[in-house]
C-alpha atoms as a PDB file:
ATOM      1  CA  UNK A   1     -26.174 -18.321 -17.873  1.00  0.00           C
ATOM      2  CA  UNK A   2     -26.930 -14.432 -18.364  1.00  0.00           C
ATOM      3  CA  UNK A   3     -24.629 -12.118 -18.753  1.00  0.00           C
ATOM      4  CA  UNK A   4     -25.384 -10.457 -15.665  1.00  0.00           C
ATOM      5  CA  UNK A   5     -24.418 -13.859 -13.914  1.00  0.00           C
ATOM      6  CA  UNK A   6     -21.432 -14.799 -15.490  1.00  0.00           C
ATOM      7  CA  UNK A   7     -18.751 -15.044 -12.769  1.00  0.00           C
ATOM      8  CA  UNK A   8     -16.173 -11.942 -12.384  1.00  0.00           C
ATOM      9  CA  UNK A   9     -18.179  -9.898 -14.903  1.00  0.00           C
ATOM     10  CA  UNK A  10     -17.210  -7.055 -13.071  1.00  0.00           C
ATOM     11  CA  UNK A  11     -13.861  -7.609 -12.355  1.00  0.00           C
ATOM     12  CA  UNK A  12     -13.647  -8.319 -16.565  1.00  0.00           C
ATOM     13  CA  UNK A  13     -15.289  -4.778 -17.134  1.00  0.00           C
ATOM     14  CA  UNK A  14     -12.781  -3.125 -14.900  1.00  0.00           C
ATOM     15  CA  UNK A  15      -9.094  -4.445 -16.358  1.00  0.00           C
ATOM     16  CA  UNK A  16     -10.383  -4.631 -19.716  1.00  0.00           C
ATOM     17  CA  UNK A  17     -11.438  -1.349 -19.527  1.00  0.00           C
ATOM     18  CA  UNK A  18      -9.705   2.119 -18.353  1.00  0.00           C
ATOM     19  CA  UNK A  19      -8.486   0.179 -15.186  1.00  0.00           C
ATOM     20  CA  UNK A  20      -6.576  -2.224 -17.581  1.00  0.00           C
ATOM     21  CA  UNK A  21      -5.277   0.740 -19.535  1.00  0.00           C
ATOM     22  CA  UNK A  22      -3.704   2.814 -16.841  1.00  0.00           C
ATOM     23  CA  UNK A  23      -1.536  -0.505 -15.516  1.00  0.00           C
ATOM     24  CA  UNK A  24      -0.167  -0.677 -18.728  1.00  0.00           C
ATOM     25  CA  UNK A  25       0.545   2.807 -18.730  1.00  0.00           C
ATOM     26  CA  UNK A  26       1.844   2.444 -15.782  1.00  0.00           C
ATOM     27  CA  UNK A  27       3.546  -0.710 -15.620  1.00  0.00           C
ATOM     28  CA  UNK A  28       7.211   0.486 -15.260  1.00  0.00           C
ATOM     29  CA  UNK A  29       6.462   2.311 -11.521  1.00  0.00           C
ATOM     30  CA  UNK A  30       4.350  -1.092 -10.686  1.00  0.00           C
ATOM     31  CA  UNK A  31       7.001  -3.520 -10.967  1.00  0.00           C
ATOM     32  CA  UNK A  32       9.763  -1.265  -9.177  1.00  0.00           C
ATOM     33  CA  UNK A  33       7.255  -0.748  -6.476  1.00  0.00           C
ATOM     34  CA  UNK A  34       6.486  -4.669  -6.345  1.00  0.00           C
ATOM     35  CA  UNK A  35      10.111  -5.865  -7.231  1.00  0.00           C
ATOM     36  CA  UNK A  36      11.410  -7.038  -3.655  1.00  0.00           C
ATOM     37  CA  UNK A  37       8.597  -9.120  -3.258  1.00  0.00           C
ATOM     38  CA  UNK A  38       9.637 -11.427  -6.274  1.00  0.00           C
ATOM     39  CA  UNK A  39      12.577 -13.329  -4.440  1.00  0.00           C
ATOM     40  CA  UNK A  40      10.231 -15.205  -2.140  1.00  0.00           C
ATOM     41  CA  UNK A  41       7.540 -15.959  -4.725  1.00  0.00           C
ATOM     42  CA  UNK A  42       9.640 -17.201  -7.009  1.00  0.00           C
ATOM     43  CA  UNK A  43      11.780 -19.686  -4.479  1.00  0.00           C
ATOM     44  CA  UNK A  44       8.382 -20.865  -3.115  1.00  0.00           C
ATOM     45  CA  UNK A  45       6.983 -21.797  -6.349  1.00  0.00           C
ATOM     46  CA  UNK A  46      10.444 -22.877  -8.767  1.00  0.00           C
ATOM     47  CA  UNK A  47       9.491 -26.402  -9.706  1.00  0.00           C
ATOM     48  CA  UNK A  48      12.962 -27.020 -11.561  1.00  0.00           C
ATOM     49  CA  UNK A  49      14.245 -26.146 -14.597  1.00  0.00           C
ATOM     50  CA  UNK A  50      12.007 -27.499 -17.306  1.00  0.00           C
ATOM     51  CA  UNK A  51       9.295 -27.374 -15.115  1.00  0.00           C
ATOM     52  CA  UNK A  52       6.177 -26.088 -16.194  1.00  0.00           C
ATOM     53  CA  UNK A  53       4.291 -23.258 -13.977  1.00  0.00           C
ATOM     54  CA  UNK A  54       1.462 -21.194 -13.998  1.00  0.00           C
ATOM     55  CA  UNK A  55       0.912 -17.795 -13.174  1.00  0.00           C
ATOM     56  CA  UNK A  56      -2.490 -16.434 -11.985  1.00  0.00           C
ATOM     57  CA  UNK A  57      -3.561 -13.090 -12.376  1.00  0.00           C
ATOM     58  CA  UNK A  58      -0.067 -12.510 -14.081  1.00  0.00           C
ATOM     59  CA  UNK A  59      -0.779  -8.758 -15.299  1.00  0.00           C
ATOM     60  CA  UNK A  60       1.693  -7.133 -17.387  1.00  0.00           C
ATOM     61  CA  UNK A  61       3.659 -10.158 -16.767  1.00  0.00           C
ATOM     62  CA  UNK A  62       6.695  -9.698 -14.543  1.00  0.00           C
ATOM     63  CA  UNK A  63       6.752 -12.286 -12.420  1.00  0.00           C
ATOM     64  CA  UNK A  64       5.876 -14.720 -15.477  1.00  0.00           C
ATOM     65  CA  UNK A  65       9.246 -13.324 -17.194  1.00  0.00           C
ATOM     66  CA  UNK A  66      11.266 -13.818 -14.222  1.00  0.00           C
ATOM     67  CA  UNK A  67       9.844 -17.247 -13.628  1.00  0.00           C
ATOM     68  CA  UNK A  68      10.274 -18.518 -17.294  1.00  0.00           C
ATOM     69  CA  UNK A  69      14.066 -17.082 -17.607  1.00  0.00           C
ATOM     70  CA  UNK A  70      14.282 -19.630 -13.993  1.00  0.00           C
ATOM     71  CA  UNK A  71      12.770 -22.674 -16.078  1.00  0.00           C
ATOM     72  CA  UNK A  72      14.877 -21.986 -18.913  1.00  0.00           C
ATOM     73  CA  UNK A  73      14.062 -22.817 -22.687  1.00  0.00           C
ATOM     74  CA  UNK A  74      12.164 -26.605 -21.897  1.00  0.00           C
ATOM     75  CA  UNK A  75      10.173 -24.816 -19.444  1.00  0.00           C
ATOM     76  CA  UNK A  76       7.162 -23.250 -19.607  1.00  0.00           C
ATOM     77  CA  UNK A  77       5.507 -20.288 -17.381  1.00  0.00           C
ATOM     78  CA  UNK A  78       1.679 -19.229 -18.754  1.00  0.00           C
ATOM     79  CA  UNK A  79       0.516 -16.123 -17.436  1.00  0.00           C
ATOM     80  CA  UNK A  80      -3.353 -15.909 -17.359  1.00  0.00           C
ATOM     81  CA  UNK A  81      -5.366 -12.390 -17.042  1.00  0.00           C
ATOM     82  CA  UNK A  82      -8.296 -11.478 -17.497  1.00  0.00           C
ATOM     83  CA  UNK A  83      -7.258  -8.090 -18.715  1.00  0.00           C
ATOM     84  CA  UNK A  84      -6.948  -8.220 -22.624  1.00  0.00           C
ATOM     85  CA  UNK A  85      -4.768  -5.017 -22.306  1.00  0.00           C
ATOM     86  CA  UNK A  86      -2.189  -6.585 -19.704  1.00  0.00           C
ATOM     87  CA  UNK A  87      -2.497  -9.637 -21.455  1.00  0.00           C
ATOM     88  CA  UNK A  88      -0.848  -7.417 -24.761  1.00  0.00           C
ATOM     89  CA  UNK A  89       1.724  -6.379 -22.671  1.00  0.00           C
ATOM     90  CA  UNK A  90       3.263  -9.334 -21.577  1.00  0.00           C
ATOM     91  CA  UNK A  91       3.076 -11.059 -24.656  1.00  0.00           C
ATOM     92  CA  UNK A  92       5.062  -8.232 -26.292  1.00  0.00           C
ATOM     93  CA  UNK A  93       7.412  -7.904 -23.614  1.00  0.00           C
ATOM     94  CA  UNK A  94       8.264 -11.799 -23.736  1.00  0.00           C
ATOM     95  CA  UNK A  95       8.719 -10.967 -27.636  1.00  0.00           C
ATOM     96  CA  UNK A  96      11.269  -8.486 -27.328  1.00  0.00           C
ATOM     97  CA  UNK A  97      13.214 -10.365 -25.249  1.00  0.00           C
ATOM     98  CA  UNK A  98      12.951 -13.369 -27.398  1.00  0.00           C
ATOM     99  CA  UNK A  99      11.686 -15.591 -24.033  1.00  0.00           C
ATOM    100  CA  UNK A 100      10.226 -18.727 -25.486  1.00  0.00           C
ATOM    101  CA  UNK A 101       9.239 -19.954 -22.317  1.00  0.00           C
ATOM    102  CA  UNK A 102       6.902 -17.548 -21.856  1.00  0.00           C
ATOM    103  CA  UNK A 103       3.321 -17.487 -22.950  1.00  0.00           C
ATOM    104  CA  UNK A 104      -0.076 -15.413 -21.898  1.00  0.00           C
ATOM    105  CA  UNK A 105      -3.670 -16.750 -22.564  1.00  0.00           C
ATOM    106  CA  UNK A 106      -6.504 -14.005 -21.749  1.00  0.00           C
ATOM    107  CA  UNK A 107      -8.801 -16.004 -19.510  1.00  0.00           C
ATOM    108  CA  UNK A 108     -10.558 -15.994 -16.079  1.00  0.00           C
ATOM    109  CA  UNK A 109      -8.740 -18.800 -14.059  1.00  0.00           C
ATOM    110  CA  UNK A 110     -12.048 -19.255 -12.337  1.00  0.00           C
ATOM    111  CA  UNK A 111     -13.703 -20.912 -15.193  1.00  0.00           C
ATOM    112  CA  UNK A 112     -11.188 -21.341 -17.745  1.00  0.00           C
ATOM    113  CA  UNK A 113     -10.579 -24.781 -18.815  1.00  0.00           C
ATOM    114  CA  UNK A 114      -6.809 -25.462 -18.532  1.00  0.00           C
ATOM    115  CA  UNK A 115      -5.989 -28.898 -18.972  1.00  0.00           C
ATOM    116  CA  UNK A 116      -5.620 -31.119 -15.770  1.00  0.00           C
ATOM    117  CA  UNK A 117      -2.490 -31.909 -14.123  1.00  0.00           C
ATOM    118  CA  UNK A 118      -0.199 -30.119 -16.551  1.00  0.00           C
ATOM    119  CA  UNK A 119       1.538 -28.336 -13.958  1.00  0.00           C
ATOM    120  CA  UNK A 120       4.014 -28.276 -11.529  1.00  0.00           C
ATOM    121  CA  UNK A 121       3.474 -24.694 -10.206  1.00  0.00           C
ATOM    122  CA  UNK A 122       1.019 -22.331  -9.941  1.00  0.00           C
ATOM    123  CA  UNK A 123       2.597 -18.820  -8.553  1.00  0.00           C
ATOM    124  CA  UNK A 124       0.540 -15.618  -7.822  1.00  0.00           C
ATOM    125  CA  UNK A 125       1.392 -11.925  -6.743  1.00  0.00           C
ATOM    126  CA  UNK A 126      -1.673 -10.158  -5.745  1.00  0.00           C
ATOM    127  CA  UNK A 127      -3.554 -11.951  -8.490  1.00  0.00           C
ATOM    128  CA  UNK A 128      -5.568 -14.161  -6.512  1.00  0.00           C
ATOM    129  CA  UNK A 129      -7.806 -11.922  -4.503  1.00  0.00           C
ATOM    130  CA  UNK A 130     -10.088 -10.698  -7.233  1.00  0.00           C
ATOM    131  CA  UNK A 131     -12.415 -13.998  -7.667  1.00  0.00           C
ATOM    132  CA  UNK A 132     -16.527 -14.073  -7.090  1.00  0.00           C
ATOM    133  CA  UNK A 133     -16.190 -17.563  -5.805  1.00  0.00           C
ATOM    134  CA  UNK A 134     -12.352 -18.001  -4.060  1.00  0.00           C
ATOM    135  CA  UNK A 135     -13.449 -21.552  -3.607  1.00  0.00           C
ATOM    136  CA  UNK A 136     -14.253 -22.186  -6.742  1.00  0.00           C
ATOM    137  CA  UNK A 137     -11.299 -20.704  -8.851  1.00  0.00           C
ATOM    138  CA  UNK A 138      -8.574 -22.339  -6.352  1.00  0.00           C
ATOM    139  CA  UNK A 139     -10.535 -25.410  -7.367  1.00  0.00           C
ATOM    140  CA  UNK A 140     -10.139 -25.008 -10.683  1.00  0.00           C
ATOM    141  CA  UNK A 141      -6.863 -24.317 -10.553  1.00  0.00           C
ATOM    142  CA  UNK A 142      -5.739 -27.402  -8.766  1.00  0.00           C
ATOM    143  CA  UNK A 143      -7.201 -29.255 -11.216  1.00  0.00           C
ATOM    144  CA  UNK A 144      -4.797 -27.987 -13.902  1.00  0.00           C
ATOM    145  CA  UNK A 145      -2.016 -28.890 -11.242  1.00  0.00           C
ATOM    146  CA  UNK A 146      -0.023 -32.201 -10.968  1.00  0.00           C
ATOM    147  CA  UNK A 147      -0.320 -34.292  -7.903  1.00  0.00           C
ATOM    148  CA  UNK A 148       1.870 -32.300  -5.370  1.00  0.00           C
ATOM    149  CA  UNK A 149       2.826 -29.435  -7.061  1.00  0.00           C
ATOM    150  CA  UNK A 150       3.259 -25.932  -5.295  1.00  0.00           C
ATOM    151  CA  UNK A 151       0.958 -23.195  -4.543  1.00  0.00           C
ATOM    152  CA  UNK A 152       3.107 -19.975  -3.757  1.00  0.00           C
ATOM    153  CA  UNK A 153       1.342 -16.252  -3.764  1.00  0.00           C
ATOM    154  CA  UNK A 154       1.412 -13.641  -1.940  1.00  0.00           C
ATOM    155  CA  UNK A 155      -2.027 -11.548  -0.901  1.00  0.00           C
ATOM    156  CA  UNK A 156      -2.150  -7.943   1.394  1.00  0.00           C
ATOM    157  CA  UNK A 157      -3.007  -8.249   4.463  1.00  0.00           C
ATOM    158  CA  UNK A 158      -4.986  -5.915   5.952  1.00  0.00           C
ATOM    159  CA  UNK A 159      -5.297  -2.251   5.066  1.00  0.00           C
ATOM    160  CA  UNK A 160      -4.358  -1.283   8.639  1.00  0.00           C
ATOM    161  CA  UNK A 161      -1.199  -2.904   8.338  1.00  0.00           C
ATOM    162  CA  UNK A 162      -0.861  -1.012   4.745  1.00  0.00           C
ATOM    163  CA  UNK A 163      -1.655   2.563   5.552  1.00  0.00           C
ATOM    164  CA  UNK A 164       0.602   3.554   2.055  1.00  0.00           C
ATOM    165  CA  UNK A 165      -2.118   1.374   0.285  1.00  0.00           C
ATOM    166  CA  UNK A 166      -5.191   3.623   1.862  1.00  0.00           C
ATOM    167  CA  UNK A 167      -4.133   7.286   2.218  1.00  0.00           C
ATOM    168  CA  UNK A 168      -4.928   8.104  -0.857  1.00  0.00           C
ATOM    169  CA  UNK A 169      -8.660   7.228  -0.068  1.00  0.00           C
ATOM    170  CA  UNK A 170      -8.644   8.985   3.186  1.00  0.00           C
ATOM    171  CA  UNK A 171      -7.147  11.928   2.075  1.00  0.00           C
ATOM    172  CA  UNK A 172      -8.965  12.427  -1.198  1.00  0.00           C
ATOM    173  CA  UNK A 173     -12.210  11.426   0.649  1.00  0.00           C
ATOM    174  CA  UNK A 174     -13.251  14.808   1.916  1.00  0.00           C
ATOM    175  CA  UNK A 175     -12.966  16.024  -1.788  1.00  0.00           C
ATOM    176  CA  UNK A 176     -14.360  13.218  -3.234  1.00  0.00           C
ATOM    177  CA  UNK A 177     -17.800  12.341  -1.794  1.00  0.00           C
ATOM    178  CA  UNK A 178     -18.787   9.494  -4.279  1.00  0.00           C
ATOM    179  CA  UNK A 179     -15.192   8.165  -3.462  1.00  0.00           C
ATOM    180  CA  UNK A 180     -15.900   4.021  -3.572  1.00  0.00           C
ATOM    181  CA  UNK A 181     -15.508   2.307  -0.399  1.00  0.00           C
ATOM    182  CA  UNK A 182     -14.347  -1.098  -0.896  1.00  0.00           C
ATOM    183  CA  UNK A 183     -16.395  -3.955   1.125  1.00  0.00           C
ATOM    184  CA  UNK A 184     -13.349  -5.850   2.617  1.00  0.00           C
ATOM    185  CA  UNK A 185     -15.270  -9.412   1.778  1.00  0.00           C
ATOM    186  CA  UNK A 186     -15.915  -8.447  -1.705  1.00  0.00           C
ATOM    187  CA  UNK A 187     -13.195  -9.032  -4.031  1.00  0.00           C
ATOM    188  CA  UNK A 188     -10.392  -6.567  -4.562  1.00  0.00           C
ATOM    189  CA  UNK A 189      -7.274  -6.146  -2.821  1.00  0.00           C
ATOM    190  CA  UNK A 190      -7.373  -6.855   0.878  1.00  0.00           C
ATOM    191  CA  UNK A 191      -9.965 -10.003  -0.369  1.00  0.00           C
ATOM    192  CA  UNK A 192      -7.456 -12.013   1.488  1.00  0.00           C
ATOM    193  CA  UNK A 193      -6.530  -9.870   4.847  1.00  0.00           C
ATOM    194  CA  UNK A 194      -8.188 -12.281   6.589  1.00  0.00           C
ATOM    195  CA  UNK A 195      -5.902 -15.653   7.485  1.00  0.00           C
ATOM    196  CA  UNK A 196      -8.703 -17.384   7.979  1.00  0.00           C
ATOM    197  CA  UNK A 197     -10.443 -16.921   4.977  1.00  0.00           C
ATOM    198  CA  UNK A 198      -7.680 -18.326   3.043  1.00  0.00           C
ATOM    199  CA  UNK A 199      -6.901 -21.232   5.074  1.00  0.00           C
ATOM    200  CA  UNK A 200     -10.811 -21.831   4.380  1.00  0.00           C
ATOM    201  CA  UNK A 201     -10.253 -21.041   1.077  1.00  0.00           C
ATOM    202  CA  UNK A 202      -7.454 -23.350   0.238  1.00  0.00           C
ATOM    203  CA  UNK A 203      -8.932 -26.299   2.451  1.00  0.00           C
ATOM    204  CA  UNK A 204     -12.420 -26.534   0.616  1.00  0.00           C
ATOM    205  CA  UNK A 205     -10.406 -26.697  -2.878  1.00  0.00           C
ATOM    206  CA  UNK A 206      -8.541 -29.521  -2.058  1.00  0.00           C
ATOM    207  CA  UNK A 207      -5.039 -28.213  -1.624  1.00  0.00           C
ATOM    208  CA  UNK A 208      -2.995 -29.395   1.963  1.00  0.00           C
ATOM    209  CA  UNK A 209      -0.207 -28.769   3.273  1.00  0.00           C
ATOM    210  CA  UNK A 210      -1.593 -25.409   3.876  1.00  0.00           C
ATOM    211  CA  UNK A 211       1.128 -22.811   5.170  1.00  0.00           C
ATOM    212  CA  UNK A 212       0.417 -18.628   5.587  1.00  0.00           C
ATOM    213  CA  UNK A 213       3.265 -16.530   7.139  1.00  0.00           C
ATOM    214  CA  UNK A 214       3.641 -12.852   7.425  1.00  0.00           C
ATOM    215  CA  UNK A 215       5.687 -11.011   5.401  1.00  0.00           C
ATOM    216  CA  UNK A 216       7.189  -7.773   5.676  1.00  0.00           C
ATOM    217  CA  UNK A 217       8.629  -6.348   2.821  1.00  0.00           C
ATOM    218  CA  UNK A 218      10.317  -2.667   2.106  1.00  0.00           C
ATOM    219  CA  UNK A 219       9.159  -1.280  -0.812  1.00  0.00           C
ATOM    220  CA  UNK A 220       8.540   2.490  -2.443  1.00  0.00           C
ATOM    221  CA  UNK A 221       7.534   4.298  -5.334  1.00  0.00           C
ATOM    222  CA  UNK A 222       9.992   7.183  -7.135  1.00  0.00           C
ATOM    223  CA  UNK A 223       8.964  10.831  -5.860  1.00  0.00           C
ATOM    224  CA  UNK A 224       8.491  11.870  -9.303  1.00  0.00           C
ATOM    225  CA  UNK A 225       6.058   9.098 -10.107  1.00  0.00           C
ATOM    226  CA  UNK A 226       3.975   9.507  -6.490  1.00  0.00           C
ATOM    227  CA  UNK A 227       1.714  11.673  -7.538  1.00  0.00           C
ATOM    228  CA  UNK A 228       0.823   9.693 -10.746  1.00  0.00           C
ATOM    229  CA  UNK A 229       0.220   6.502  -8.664  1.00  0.00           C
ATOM    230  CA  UNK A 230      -1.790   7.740  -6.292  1.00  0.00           C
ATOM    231  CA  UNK A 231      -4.391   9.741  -8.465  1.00  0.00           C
ATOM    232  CA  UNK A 232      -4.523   7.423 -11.289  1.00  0.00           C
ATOM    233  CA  UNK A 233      -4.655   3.635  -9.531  1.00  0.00           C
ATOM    234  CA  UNK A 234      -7.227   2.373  -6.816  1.00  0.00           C
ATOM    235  CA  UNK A 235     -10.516   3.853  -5.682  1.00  0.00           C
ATOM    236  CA  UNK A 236      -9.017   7.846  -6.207  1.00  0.00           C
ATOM    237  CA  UNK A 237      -8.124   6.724  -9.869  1.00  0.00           C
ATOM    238  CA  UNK A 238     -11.783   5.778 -10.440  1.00  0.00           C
ATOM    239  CA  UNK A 239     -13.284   8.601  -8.507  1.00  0.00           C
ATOM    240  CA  UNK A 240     -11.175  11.300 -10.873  1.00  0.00           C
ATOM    241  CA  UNK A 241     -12.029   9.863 -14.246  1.00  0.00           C
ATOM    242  CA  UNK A 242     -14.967  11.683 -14.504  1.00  0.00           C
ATOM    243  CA  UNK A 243     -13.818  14.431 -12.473  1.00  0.00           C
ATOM    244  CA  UNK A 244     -13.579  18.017 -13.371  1.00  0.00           C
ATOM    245  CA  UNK A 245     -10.632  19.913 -13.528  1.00  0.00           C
ATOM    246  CA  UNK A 246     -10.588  22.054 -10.242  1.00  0.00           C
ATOM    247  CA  UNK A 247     -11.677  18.872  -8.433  1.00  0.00           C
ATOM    248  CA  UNK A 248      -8.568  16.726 -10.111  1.00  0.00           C
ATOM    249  CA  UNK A 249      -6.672  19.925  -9.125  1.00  0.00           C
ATOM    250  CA  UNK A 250      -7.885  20.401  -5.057  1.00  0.00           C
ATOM    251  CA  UNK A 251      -7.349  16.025  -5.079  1.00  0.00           C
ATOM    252  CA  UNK A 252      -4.533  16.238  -6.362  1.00  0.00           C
ATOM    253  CA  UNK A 253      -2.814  18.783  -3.728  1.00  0.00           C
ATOM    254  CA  UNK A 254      -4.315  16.730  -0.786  1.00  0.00           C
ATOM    255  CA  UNK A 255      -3.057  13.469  -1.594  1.00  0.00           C
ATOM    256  CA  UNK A 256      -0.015  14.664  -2.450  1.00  0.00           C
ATOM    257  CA  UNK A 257       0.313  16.329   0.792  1.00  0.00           C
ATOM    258  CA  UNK A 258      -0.813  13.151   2.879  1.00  0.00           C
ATOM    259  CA  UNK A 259       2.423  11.334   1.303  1.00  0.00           C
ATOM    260  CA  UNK A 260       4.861  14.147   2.482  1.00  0.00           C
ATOM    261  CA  UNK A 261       5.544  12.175   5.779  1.00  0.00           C
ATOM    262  CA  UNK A 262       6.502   8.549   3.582  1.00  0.00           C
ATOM    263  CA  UNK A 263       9.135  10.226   1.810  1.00  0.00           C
ATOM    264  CA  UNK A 264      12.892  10.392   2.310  1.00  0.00           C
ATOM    265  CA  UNK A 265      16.385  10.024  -0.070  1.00  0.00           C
ATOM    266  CA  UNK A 266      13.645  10.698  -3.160  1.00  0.00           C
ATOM    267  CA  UNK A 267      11.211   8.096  -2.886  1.00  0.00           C
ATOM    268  CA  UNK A 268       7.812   7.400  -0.719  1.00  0.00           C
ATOM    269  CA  UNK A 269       8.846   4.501   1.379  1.00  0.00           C
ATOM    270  CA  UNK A 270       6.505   2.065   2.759  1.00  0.00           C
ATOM    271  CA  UNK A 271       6.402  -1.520   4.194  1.00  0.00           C
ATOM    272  CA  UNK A 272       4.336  -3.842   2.075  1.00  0.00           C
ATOM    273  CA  UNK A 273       2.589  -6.299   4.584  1.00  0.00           C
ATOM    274  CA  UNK A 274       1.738  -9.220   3.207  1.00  0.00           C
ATOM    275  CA  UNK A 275       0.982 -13.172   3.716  1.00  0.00           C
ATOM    276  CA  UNK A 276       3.209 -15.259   1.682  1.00  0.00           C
ATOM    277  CA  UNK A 277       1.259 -18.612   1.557  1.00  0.00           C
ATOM    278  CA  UNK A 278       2.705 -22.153   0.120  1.00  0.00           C
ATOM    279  CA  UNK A 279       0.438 -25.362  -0.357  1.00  0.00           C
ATOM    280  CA  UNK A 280       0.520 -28.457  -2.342  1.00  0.00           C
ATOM    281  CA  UNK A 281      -2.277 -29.964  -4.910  1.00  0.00           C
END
């Protein structure tokens, strides 16, 4: 196969690249903003302690940490990313805090060959959008799970339902002519907005017991670290690498602006819709 064939190349060029960087970077707003939405991930997928889980698409590796401190030192929780850089992160957070059921392979869990039925949970939080082939990568991941174990992740729904996610875009868009405009079908974020796609998704890989609820989360980002997450993540982020100075300036001052009416008591405050979907192998 060619390189220009190999599956997710382009998803691989973008987190091991400046995208990859930047999460790092910014790592410490990213899990505050994402925090409340561990509680129900985590009960949907906790096999037991000493269970053994993995974590798609695990980034910098919170929920992978929080997970493994749940299984406790026989368990096991492996993070897989396809970003070297967030890959580097969580291994070196799980070092500091001496969390020995905690590991982190680099890998795309599309094609990656993890070995079969070796584990009780697989766990996602907004990892699992970002495939070339959905069908094939949930595939391949039930294959590395044991008969009846869990499938708990959560996926956006749509980006009408997550205005927060999207005014950056909009506002910077005037600005920004070249601004990237994501093809919902394609993969990235709202991959999944559509229910039906991932009840598709999920029957034609073999997993049952299919089950996708809404779920409505409050959530925000610091007012002092706004600014930095909208002009330095998503489509904006992109769009202002290359950027001049006056444009990052005039960008700058109009997002910014657009957020004044999502902020109160110090932080931008938004509702993170999302479906939180469960399934067995």
């Amino acid at each position: 196969m060619s390189e220009a064939h190999l599956p997710n190349r382009d998803q691989a060029a973008l987190w091991n690249e400046a995208s990859g960087r930047t999460w790092v970077e910014m790592q410490e707003v990213l899990d505050g903003m994402l925090a409340p939405l561990a509680a129900p991930l985590l009960e949907g997928g906790f096999p037991g302690e000493g269970g053994r889980v993995l974590d798609i698409g695990c980034g910098a590796g919170a929920t992978a940490l929080a997970m493994a401190r749940r299984l406790g030192s026989a368990g096991l929780c492996l993070g897989v990313d396809i970003s070297g850089p967030l890959v580097a992160a969580a291994r070196a957070r799980a070092a500091a805090e001496g969390l020995v059921s905690a590991a982190f392979i680099q890998a795309d869990a599309q094609t990656h060959g993890f070995e079969p039925d070796s584990f009780d949970a697989v766990i996602s939080r907004f990892g699992v959008m970002f495939f070339d082939d959905p069908a094939a990568a949930f595939t391949n991941i039930r294959r590395a799970a044991r008969r009846r174990a869990k499938l708990s992740f959560v996926a956006w729904r749509s980006p009408a339902e997550n205005p927060f996610m999207t005014e950056a875009a909009r506002a910077a868009a005037p600005i920004l002519p070249h601004l990237r405009v994501p093809d919902p079908d394609a993969p990235g974020p709202f991959a999944f907005a559509d229910r039906g796609r991932v009840q598709r998704t999920l029957d034609a890989s073999g997993w049952t017991d299919v089950d996708i609820r809404p779920l409505d989360v409050p959530s925000g980002v610091a007012e002092k670290d706004l600014l930095a997450y909208v002009t330095r993540l998503g489509p904006v982020g992109q769009a202002l690498r290359d950027a001049d100075e006056p444009t990052r300036a005039r960008t700058a001052e109009a997002v910014r602006a657009a957020f004044d009416a999502y902020i109160r008591d110090g932080a931008a405050r938004f509702t993170a819709a999302c479906w939180l979907v469960s399934a067995r192998a």
